[in-house]
Protein backbone atom coordinates (compact mmCIF):
# COMPACT_ATOMS: atom_id res chain seq x y z
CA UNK A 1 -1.43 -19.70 16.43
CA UNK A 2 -0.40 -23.59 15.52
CA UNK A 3 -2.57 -23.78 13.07
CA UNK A 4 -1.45 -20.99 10.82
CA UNK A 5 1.23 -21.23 8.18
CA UNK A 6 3.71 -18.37 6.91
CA UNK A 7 5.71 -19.53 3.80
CA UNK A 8 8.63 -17.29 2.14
CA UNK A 9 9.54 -17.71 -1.29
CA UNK A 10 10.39 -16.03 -4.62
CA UNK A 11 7.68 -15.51 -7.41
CA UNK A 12 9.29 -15.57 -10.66
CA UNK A 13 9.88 -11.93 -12.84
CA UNK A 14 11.19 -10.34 -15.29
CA UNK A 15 14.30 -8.55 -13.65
CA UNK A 16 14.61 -11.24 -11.30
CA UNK A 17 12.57 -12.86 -8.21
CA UNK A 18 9.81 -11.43 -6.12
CA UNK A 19 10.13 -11.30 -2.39
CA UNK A 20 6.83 -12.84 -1.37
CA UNK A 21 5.19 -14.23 2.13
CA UNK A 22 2.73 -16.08 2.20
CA UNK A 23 0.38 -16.40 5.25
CA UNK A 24 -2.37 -18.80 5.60
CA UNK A 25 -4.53 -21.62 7.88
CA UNK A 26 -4.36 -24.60 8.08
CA UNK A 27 -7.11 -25.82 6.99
CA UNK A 28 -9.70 -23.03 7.09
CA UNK A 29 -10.58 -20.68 3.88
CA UNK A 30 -12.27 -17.37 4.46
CA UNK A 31 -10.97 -16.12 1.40
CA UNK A 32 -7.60 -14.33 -0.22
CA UNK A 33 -6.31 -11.06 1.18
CA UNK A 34 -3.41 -9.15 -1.47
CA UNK A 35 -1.19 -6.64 0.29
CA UNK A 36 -0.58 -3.47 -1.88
CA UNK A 37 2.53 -2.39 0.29
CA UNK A 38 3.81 1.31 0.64
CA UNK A 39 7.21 2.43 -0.55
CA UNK A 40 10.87 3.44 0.61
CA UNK A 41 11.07 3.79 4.70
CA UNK A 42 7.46 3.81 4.94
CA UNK A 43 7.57 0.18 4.24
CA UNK A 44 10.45 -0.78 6.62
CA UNK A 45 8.65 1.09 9.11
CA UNK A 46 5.35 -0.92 8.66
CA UNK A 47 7.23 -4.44 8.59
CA UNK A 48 6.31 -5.37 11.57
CA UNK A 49 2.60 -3.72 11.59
CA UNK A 50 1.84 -5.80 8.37
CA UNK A 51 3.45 -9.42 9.62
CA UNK A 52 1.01 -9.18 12.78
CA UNK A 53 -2.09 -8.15 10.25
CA UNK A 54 -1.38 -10.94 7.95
CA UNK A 55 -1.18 -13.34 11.21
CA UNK A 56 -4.57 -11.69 12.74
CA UNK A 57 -5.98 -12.39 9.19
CA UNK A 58 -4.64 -15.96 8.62
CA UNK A 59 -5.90 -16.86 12.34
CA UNK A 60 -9.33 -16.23 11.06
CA UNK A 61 -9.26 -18.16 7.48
CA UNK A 62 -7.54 -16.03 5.49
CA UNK A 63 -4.61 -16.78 2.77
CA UNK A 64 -2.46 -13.32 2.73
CA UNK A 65 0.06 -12.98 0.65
CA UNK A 66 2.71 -9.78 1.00
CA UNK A 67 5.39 -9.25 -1.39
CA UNK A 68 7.95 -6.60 -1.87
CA UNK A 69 8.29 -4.77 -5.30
CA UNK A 70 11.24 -4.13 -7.89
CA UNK A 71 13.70 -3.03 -6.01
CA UNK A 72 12.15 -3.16 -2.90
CA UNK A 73 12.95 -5.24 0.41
CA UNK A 74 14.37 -8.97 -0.12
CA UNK A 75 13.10 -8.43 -3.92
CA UNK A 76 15.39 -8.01 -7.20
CA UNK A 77 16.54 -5.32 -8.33
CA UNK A 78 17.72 -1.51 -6.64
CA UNK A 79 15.27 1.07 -5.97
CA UNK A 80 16.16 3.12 -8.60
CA UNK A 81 15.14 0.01 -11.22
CA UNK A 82 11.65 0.56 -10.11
CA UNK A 83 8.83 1.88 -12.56
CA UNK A 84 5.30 2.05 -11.85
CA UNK A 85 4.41 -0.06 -14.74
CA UNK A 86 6.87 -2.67 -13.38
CA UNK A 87 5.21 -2.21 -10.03
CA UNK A 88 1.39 -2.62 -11.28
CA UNK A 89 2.76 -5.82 -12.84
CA UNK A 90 4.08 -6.94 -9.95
CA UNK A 91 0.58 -6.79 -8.97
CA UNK A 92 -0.70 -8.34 -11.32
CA UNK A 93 1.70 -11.06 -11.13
CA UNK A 94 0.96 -11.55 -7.27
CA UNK A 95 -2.78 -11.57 -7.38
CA UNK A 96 -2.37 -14.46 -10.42
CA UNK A 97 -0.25 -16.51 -7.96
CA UNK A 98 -3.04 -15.75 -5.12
CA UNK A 99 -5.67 -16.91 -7.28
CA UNK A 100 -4.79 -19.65 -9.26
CA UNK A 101 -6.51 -22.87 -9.06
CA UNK A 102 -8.90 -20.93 -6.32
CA UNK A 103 -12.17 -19.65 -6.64
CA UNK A 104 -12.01 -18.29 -3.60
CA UNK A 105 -12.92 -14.36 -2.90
CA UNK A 106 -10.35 -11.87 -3.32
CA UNK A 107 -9.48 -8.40 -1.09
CA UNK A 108 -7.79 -5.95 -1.70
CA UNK A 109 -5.21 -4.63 1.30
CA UNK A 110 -3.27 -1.26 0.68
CA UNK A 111 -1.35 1.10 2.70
CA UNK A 112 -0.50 4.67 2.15
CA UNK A 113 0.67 5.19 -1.94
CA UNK A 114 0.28 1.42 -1.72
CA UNK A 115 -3.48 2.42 -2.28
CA UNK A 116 -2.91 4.83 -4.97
CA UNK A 117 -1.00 1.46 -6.73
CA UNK A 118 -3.69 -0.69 -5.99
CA UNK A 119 -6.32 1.39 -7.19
CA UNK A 120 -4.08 2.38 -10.78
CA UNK A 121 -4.13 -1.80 -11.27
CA UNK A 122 -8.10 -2.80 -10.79
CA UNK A 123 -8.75 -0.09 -12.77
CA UNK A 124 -6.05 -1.44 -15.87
CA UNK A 125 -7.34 -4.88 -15.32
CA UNK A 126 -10.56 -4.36 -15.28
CA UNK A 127 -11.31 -5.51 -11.49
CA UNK A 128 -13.56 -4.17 -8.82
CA UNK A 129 -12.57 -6.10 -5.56
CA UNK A 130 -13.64 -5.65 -1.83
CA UNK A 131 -10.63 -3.11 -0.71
CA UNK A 132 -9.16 -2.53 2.86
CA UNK A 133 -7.35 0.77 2.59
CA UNK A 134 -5.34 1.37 5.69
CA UNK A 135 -4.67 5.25 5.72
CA UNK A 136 -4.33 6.09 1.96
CA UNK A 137 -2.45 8.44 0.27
CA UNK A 138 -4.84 10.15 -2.09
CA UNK A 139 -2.82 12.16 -4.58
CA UNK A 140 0.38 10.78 -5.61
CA UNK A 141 1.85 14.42 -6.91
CA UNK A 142 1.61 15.47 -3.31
CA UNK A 143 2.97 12.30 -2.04
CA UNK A 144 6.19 12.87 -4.24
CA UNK A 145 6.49 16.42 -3.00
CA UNK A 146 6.72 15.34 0.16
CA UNK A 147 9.10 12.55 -0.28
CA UNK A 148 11.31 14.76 -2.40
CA UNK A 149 11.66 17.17 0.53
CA UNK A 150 12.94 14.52 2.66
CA UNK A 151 16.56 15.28 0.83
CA UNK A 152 16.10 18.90 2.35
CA UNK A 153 15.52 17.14 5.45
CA UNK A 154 18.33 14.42 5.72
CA UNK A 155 20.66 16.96 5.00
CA UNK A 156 19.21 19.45 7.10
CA UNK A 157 19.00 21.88 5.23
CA UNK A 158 18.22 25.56 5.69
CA UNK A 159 14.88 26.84 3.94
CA UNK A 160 16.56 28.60 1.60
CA UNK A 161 18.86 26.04 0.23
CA UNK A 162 15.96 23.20 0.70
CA UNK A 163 14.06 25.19 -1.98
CA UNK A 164 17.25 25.21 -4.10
CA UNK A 165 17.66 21.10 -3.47
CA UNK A 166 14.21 21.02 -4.50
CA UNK A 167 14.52 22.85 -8.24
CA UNK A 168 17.81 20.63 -8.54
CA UNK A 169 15.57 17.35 -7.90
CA UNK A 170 13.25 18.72 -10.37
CA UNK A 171 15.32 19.45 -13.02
CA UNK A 172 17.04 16.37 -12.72
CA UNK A 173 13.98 14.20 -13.42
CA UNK A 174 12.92 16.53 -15.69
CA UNK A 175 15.81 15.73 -17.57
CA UNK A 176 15.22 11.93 -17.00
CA UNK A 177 18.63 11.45 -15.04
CA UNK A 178 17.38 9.05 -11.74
CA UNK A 179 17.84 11.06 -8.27
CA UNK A 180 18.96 10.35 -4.90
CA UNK A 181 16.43 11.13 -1.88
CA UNK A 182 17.28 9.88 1.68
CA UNK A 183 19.26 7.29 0.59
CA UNK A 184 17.02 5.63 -2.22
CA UNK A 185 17.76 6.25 -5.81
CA UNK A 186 14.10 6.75 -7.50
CA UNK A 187 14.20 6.92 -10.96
CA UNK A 188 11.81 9.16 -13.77
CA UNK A 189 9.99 5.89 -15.07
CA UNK A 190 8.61 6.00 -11.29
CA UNK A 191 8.39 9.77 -10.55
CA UNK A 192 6.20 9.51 -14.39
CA UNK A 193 3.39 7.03 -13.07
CA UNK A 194 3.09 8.00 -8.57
CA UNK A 195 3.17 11.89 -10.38
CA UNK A 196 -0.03 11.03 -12.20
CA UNK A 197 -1.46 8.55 -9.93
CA UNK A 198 -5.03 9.74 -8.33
CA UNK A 199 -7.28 7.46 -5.92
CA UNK A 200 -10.65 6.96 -8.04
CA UNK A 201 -12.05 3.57 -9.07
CA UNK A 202 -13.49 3.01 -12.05
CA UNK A 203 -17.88 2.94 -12.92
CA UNK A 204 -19.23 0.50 -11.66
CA UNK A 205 -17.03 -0.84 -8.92
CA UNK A 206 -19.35 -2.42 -6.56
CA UNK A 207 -17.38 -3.91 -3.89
CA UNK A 208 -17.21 -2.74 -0.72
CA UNK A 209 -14.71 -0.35 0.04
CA UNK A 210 -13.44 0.51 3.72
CA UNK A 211 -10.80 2.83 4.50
CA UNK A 212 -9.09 3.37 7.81
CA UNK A 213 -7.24 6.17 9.28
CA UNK A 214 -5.24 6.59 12.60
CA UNK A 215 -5.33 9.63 14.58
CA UNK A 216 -3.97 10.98 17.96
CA UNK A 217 -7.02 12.60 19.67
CA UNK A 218 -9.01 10.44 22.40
CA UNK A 219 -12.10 11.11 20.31
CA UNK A 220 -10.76 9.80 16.69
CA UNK A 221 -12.87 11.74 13.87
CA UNK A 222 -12.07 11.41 10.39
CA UNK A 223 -9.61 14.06 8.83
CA UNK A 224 -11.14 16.24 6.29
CA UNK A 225 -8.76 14.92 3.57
CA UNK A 226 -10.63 11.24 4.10
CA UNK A 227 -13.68 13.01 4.21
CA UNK A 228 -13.15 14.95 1.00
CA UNK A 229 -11.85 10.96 -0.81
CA UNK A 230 -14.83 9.31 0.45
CA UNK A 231 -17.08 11.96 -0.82
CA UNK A 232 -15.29 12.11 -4.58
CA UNK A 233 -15.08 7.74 -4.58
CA UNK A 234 -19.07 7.94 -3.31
CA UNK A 235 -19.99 10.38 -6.49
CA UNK A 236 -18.06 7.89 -8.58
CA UNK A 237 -20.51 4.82 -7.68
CA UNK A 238 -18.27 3.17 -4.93
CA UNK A 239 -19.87 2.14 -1.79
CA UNK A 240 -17.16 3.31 0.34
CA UNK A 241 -16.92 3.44 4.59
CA UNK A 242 -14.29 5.80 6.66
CA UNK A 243 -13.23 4.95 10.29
CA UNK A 244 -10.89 7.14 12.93
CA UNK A 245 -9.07 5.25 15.01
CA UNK A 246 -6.97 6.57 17.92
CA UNK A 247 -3.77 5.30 17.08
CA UNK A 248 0.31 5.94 16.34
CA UNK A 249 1.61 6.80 12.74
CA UNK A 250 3.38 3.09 12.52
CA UNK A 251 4.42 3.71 8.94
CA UNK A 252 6.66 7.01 10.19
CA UNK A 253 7.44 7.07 14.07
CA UNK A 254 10.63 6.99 15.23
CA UNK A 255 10.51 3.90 16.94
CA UNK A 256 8.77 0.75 15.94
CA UNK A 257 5.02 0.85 16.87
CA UNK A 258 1.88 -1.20 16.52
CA UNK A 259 -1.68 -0.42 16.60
CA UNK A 260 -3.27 -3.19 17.56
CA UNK A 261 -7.09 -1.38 17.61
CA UNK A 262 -6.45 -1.34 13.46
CA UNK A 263 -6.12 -5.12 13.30
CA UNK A 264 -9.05 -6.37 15.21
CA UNK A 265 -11.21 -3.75 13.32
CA UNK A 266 -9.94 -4.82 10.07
CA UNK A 267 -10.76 -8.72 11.23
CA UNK A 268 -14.43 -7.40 11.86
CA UNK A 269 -14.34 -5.95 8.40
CA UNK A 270 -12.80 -9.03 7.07
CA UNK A 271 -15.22 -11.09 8.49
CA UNK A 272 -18.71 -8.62 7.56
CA UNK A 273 -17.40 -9.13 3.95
CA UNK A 274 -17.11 -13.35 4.51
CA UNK A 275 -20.65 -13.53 5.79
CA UNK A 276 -22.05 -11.39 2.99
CA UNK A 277 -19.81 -13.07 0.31
């Protein structure tokens, strides 16, 4: 635990600073871990799920850096200033800071649409890196839909007038005007680009690609949804793995929760993908 550092600090952007943390040893180097982070309460809910991650990781050699997005968090900006092309060059920007002056190996670490971002940007610039996918969202239209529906929700709504909240949203951002959904403002420019957004990878990726999911059943099998992914990214070239693991819905319980079964098998992941670096 003493010998592993956790610096906060702002990377430079347009718009304004970058809330970033940045986890590391002391003196070992196993290589450089990029969180992809999630969005809106999912991320406040997975806070604390990521911090102990990035400590497991840093424990074993690891330099992990996390960093909220436009208008996310401790970062500049309001929610509804965020765009998905501002958010894959946040990206960008982060995995530049990660790597500069380092020839060190790079992975990729994503949770739920933070996947769907993190696949969109090493596919734009051109990368194919080692990817931990913790429970990823597959199909950003339905990932809206559901987030939209949250205003029914909040407001608890009747079915009826939920459906009639719904058409509202969607002729709103039809008409580009930015919307209000439990209590975040999201705005067209990002409704445009998590809308579109698919998980694939791009020919030829040839890193390793594990993805995990939690589930509640004693005997943890993976949901046919995962199933389905792994068998469309396999088709596309990727050499891709899929683990159940019984464990709680961190990013949307009520309460705060942990799974600490996720961590120590993404450190054995982690550390397969050292030894065959």
């Amino acid at each position: 635990m003493t010998d592993v550092v956790r610096e906060a600090f702002f990377l430079e952007a347009g718009g304004g600073g970058r809330f970033c943390v940045h986890t590391h040893h002391a003196s070992a180097r196993a290589g450089n871990v990029l969180l992809v982070p999630p969005f809106a309460e999912e991320l406040n809910k997975s806070r604390r799920m990521m911090a102990l991650a990035a400590q497991a990781f840093a424990e074993r050699g690891w330099r992990v850096l996390q960093h909220d997005l436009l208008g996310c968090g401790d970062s500049a900006g309001d929610f509804g200033d965020a765009s998905w092309a501002a958010w894959l060059d946040d990206v960008d920007r982060a995995c530049a800071w990660l790597e500069q002056d380092d020839d060190a190996p790079t992975v990729i670490w994503s949770l739920r649409a933070g996947s769907l971002l993190a696949a969109d940007w090493m596919k734009k610039a051109g990368r194919a890196l080692p990817w931990l996918a913790w429970q990823p969202v597959s199909n950003g239209k339905q990932h809206l839909q559901q987030f939209l529906r949250l205003k029914g929700v909040s407001e608890m709504l009747a079915e009826a007038d939920a459906k009639a909240t719904m058409s509202a949203l969607r002729q709103a951002l039809a008409e580009r005007q930015v919307v209000e959904v439990a209590g975040y403002a999201i705005a067209p420019e990002l409704v445009d680009g998590l809308e579109s957004s698919v998980l694939d990878i791009a020919p030829g990726h040839a890193a390793p690609i594990c993805m995990f999911e939690l589930v509640g059943q004693a005997e943890p099998e993976c949901s046919p949804a995962l199933r389905l992914l792994v068998d469309r990214l396999r088709k596309q070239g990727g050499t891709v793995e899929a683990r159940a693991l019984q464990g709680p819905a961190f990013w949307q319980t009520q309460e705060i929760e942990t799974s600490p079964t996720l961590i120590e098998a993404s450190c054995e992941v982690l550390e397969g993908w050292r030894r065959a670096h």
